[in-house]
PDB file of N, CA and C in Angstrom:
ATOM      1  N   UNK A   1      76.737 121.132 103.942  1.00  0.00           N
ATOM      2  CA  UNK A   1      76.362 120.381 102.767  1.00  0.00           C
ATOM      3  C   UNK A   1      74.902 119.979 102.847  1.00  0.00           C
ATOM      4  N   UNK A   2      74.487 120.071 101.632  1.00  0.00           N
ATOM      5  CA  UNK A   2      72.439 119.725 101.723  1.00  0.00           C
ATOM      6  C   UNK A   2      72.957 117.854 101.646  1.00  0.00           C
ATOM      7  N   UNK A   3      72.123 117.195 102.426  1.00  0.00           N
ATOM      8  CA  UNK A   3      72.271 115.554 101.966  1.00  0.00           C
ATOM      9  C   UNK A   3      72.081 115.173 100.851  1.00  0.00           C
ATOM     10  N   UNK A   4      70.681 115.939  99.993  1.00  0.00           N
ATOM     11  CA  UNK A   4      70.536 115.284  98.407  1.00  0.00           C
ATOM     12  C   UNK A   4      71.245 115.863  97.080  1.00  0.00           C
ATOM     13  N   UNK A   5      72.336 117.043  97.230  1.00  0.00           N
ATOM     14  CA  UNK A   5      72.839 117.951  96.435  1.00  0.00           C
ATOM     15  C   UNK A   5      74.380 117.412  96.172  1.00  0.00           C
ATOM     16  N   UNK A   6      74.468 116.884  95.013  1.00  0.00           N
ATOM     17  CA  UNK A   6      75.973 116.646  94.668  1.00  0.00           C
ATOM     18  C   UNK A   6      76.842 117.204  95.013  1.00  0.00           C
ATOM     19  N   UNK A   7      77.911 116.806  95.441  1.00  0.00           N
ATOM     20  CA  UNK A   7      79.628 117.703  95.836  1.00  0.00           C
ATOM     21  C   UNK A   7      80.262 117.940  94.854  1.00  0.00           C
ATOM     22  N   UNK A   8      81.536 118.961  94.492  1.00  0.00           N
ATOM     23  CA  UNK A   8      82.324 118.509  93.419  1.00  0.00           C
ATOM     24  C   UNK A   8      83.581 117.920  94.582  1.00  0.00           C
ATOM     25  N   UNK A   9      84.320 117.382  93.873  1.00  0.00           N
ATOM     26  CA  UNK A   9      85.833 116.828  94.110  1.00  0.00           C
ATOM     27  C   UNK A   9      86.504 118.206  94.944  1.00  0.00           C
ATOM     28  N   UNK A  10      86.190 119.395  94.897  1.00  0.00           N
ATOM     29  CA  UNK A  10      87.005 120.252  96.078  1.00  0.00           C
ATOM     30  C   UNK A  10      86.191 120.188  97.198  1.00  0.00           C
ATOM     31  N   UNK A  11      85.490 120.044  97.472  1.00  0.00           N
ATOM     32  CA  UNK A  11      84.188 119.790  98.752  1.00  0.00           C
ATOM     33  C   UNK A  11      84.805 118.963  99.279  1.00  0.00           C
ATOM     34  N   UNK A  12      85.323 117.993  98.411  1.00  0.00           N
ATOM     35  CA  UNK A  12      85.312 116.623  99.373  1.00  0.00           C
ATOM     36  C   UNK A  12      86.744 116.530 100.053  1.00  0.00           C
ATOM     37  N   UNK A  13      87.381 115.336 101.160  1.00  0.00           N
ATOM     38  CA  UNK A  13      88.403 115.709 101.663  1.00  0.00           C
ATOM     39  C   UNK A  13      89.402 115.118 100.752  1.00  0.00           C
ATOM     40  N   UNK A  14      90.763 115.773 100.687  1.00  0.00           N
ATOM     41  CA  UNK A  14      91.996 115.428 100.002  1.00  0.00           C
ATOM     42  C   UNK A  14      93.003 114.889 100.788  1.00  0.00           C
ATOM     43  N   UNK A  15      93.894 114.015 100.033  1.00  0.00           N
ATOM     44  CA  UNK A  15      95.004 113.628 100.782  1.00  0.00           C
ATOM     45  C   UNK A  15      95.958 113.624 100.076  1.00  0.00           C
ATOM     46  N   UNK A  16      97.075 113.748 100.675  1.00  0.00           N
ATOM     47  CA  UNK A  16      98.541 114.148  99.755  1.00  0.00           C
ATOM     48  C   UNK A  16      99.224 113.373 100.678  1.00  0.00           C
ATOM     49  N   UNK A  17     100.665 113.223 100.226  1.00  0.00           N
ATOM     50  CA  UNK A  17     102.002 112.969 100.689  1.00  0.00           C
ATOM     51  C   UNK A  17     102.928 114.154 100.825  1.00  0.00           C
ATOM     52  N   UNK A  18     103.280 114.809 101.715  1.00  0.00           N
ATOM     53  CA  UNK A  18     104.198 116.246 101.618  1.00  0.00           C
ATOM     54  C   UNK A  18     105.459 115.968 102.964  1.00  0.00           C
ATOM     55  N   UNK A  19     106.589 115.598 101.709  1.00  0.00           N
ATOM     56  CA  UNK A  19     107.716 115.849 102.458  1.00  0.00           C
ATOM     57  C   UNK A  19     107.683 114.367 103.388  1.00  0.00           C
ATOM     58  N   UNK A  20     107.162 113.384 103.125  1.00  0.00           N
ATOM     59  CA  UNK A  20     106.973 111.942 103.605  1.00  0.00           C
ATOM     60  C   UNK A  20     105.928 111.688 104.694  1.00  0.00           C
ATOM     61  N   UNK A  21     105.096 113.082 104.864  1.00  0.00           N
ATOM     62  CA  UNK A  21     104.121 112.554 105.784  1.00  0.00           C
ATOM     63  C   UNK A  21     103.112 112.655 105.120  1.00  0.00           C
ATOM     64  N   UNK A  22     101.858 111.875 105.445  1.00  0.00           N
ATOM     65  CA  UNK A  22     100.763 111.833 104.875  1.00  0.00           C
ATOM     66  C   UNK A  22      99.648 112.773 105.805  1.00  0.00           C
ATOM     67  N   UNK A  23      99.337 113.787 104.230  1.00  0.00           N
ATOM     68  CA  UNK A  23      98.268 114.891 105.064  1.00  0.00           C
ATOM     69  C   UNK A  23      96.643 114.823 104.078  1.00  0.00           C
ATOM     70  N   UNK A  24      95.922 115.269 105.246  1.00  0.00           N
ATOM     71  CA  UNK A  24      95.031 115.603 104.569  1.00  0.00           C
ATOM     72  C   UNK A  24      93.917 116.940 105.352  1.00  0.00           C
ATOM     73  N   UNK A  25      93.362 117.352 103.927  1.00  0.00           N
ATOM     74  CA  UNK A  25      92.471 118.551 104.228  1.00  0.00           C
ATOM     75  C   UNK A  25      90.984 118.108 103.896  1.00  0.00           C
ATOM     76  N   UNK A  26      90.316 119.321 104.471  1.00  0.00           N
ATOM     77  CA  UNK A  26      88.887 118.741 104.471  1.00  0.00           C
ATOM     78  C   UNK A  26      88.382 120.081 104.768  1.00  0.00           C
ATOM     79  N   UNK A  27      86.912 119.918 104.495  1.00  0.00           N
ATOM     80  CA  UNK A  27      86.093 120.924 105.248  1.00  0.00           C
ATOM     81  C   UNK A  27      85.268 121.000 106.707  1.00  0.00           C
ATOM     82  N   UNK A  28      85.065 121.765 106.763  1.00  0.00           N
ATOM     83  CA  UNK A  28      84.553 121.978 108.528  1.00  0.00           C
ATOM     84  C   UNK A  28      83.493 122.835 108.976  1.00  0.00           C
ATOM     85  N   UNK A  29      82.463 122.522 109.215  1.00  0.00           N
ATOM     86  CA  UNK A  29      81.549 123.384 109.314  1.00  0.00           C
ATOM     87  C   UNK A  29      81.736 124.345 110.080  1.00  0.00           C
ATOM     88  N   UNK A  30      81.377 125.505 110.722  1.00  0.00           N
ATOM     89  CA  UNK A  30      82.001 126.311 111.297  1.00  0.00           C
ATOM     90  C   UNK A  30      80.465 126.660 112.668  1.00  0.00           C
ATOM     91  N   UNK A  31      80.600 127.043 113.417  1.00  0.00           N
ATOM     92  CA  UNK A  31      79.348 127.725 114.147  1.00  0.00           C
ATOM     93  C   UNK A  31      78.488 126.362 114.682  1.00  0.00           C
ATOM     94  N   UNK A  32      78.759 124.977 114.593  1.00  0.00           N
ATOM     95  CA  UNK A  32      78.141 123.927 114.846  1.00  0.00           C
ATOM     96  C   UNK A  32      78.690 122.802 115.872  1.00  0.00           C
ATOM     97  N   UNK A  33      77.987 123.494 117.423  1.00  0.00           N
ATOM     98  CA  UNK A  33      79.091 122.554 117.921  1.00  0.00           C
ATOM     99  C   UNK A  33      78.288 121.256 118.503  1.00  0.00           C
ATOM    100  N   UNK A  34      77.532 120.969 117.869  1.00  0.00           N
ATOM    101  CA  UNK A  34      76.958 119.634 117.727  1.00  0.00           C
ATOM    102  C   UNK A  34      77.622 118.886 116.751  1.00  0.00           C
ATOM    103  N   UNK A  35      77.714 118.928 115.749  1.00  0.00           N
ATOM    104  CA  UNK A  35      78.753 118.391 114.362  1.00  0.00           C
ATOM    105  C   UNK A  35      79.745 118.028 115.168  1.00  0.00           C
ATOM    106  N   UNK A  36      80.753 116.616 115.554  1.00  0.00           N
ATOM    107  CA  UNK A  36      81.806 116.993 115.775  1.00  0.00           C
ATOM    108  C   UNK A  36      82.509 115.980 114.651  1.00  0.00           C
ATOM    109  N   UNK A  37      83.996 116.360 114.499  1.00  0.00           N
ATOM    110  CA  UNK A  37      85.050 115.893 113.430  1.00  0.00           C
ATOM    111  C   UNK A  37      85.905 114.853 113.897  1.00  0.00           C
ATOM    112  N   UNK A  38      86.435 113.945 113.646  1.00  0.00           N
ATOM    113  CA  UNK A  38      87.178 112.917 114.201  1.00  0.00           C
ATOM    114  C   UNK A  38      88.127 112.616 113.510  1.00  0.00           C
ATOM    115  N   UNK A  39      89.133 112.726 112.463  1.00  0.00           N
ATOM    116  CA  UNK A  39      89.928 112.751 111.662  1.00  0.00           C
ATOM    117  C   UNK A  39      90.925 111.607 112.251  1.00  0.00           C
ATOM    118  N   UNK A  40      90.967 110.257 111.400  1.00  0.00           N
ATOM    119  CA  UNK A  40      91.755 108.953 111.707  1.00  0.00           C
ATOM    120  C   UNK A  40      92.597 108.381 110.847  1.00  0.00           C
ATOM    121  N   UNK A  41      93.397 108.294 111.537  1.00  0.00           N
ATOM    122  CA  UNK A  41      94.368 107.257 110.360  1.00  0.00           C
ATOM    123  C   UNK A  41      94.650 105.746 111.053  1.00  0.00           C
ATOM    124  N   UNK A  42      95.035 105.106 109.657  1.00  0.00           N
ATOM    125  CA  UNK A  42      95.154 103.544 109.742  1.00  0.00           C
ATOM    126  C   UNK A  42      96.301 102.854 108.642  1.00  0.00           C
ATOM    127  N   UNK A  43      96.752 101.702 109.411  1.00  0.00           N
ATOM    128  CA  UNK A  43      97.562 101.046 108.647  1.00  0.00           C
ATOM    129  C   UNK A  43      97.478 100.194 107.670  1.00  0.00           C
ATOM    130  N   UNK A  44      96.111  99.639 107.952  1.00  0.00           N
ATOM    131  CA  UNK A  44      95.332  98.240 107.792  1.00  0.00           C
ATOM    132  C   UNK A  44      93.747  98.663 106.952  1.00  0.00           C
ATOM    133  N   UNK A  45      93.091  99.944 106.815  1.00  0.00           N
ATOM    134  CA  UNK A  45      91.796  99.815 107.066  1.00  0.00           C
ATOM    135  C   UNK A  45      90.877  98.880 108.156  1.00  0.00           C
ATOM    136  N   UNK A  46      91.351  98.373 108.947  1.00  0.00           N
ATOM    137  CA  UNK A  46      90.637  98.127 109.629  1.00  0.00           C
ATOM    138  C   UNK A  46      90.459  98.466 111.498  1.00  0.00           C
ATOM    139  N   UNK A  47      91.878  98.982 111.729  1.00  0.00           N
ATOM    140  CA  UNK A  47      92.286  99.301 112.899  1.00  0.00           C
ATOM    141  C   UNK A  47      92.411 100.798 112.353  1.00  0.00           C
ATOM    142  N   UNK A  48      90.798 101.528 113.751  1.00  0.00           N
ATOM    143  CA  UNK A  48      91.535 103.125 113.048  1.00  0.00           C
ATOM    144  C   UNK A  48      91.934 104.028 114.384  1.00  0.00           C
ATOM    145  N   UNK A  49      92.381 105.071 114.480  1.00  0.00           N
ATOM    146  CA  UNK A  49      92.819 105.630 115.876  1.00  0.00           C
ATOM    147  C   UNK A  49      93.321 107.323 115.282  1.00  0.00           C
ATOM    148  N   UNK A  50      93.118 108.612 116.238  1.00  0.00           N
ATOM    149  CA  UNK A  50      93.140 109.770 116.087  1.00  0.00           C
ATOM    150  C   UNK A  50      94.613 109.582 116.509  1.00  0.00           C
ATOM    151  N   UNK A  51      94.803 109.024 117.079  1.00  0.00           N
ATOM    152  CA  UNK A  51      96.093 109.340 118.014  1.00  0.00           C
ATOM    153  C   UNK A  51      97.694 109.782 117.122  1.00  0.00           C
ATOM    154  N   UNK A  52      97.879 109.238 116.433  1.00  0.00           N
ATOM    155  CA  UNK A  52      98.603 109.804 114.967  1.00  0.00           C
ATOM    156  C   UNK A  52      98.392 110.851 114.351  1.00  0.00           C
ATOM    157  N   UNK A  53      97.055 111.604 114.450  1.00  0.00           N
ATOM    158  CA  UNK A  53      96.761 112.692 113.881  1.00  0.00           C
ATOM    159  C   UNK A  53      96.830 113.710 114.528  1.00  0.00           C
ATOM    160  N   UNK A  54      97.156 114.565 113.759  1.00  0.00           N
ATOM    161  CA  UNK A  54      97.690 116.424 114.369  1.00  0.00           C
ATOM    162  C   UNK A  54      96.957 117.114 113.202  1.00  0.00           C
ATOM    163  N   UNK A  55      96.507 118.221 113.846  1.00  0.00           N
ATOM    164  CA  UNK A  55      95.865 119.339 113.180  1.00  0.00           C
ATOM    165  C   UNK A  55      97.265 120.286 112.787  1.00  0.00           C
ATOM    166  N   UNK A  56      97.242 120.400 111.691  1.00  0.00           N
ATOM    167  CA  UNK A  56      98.244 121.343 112.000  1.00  0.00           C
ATOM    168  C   UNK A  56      98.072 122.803 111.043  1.00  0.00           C
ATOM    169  N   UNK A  57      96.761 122.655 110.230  1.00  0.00           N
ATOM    170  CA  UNK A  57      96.608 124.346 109.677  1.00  0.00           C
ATOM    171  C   UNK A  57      94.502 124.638 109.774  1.00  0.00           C
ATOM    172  N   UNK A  58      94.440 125.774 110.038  1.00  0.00           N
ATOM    173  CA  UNK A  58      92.892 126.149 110.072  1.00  0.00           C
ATOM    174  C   UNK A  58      93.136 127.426 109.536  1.00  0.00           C
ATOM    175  N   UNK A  59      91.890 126.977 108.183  1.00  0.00           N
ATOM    176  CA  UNK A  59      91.762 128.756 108.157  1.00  0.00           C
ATOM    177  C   UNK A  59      90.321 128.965 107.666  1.00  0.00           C
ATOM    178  N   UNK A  60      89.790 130.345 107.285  1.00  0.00           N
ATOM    179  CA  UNK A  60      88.411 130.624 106.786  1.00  0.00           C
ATOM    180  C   UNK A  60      88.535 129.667 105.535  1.00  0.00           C
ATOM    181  N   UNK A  61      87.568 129.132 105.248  1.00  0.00           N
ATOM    182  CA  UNK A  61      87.813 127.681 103.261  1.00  0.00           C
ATOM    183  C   UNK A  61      87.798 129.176 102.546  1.00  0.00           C
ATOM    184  N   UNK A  62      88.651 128.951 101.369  1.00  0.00           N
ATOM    185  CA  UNK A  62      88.861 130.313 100.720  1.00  0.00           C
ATOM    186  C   UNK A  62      87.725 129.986  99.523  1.00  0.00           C
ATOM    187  N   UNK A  63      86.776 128.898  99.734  1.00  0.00           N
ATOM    188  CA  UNK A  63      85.526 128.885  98.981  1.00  0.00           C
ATOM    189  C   UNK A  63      83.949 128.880  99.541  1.00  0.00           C
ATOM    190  N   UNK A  64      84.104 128.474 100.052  1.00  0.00           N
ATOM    191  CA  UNK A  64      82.768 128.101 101.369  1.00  0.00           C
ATOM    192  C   UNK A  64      82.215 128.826 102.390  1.00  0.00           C
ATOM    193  N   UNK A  65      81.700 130.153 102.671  1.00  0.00           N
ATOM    194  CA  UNK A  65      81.055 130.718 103.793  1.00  0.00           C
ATOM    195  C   UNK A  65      80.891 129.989 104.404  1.00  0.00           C
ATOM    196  N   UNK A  66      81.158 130.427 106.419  1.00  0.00           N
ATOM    197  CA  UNK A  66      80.750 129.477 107.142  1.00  0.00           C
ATOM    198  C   UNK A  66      81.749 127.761 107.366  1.00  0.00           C
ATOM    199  N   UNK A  67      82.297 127.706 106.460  1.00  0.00           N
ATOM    200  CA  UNK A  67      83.777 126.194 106.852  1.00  0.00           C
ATOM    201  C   UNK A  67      84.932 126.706 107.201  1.00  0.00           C
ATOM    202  N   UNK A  68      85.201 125.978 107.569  1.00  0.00           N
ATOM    203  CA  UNK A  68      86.933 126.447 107.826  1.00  0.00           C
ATOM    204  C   UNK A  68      87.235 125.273 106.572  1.00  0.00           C
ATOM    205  N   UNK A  69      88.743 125.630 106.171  1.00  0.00           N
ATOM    206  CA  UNK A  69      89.509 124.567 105.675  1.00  0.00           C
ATOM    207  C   UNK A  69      90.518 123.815 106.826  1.00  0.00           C
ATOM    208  N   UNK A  70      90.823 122.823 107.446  1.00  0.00           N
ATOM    209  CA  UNK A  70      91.372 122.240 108.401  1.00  0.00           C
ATOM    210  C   UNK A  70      92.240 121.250 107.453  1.00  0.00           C
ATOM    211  N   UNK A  71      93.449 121.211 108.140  1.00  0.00           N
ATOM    212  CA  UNK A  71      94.514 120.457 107.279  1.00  0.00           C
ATOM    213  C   UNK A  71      94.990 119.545 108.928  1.00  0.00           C
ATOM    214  N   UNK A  72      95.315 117.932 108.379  1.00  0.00           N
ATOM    215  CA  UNK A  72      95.847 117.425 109.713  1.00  0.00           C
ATOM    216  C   UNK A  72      96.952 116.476 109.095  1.00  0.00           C
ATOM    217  N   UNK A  73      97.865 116.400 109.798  1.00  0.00           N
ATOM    218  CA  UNK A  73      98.935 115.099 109.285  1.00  0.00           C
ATOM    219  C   UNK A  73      98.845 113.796 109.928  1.00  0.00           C
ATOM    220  N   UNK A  74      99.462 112.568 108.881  1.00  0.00           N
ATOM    221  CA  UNK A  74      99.788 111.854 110.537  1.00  0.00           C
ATOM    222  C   UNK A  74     100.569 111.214 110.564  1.00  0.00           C
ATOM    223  N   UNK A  75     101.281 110.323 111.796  1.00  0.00           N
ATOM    224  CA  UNK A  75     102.971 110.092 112.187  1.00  0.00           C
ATOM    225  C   UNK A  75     102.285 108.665 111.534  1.00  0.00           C
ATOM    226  N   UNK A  76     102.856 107.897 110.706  1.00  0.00           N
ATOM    227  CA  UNK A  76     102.505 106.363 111.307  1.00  0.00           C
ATOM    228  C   UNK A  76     103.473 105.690 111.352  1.00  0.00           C
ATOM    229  N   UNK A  77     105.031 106.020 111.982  1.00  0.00           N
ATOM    230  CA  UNK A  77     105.865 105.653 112.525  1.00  0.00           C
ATOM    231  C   UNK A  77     106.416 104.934 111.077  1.00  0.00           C
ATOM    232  N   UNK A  78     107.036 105.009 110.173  1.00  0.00           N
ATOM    233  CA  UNK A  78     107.447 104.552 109.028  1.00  0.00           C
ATOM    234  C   UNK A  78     106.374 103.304 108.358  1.00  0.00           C
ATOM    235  N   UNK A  79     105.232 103.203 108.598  1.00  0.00           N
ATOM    236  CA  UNK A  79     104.518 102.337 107.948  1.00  0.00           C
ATOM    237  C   UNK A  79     104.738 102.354 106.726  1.00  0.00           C
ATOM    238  N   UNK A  80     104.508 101.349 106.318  1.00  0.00           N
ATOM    239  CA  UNK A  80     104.609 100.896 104.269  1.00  0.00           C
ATOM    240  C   UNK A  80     103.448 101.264 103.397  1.00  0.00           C
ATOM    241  N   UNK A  81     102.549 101.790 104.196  1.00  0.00           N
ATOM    242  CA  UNK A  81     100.971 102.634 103.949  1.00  0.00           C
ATOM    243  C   UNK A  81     100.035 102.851 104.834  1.00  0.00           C
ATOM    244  N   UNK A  82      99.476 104.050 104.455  1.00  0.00           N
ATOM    245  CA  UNK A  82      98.769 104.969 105.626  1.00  0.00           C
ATOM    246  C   UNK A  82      97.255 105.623 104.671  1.00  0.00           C
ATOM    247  N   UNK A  83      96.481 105.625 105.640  1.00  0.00           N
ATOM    248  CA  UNK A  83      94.913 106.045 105.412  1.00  0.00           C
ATOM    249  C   UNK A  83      94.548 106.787 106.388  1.00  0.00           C
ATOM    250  N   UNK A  84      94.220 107.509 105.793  1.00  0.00           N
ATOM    251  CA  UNK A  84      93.326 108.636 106.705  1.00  0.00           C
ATOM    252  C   UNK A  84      91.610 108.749 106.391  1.00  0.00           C
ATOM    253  N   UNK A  85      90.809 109.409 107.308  1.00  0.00           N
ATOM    254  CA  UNK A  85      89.455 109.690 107.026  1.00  0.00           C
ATOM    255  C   UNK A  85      88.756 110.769 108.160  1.00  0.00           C
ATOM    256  N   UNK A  86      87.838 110.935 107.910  1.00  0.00           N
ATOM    257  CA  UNK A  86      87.261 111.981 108.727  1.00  0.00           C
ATOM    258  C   UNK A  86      86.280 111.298 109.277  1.00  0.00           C
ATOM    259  N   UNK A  87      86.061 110.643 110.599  1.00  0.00           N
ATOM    260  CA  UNK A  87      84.169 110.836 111.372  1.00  0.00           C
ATOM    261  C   UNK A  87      83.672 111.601 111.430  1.00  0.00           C
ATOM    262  N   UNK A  88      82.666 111.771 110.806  1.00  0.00           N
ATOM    263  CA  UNK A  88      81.546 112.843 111.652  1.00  0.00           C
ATOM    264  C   UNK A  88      80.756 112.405 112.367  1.00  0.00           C
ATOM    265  N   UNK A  89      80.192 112.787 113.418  1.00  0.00           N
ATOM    266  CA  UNK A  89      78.872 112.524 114.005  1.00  0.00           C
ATOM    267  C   UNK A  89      78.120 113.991 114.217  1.00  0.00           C
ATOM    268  N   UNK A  90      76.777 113.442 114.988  1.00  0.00           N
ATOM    269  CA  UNK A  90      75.798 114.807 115.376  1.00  0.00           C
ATOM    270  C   UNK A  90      75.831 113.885 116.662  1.00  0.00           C
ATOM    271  N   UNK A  91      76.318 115.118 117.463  1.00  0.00           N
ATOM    272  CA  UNK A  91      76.135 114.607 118.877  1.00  0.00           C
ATOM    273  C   UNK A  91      74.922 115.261 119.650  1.00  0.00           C
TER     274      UNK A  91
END
């Protein structure tokens, strides 16, 4: 992504409910292993943790040269609501 160039709404990451777990997809740069991804979920927004989260699909983005599309779920043990998000950093 350029920093000053607008996204549309498929760029950006999605989240669904499928089958009672809460998933979400995103994009992924591909060839950059400085970029890294951190994908978190939370109960609260304020307490966040990977540890709930599973990767569970990668493929070439069927729009984007160069991303993968990465899909991850996560357990949050029957919570009453769940949030997810992506970190990035440049390490």
């Amino acid at each position: 992504f350029e920093p000053f160039t607008p996204v549309s709404g498929a760029d950006l990451p999605r989240a669904d409910v499928v089958s009672g777990v809460l998933t979400m997809t995103y994009p992924e740069l591909q060839d950059a292993p400085d970029i890294l991804y951190f994908p978190e979920a939370s109960e609260n927004l304020a307490d966040w943790s990977g540890d709930p989260v599973t990767e569970v699909n990668r493929i070439d983005h069927p729009d984007k040269a160069g991303f993968d599309e990465v899909t991850v779920e996560a357990d949050l043990d029957g919570a009453a609501r769940g949030f997810l998000r992506v970190r990035v950093i440049q390490d």
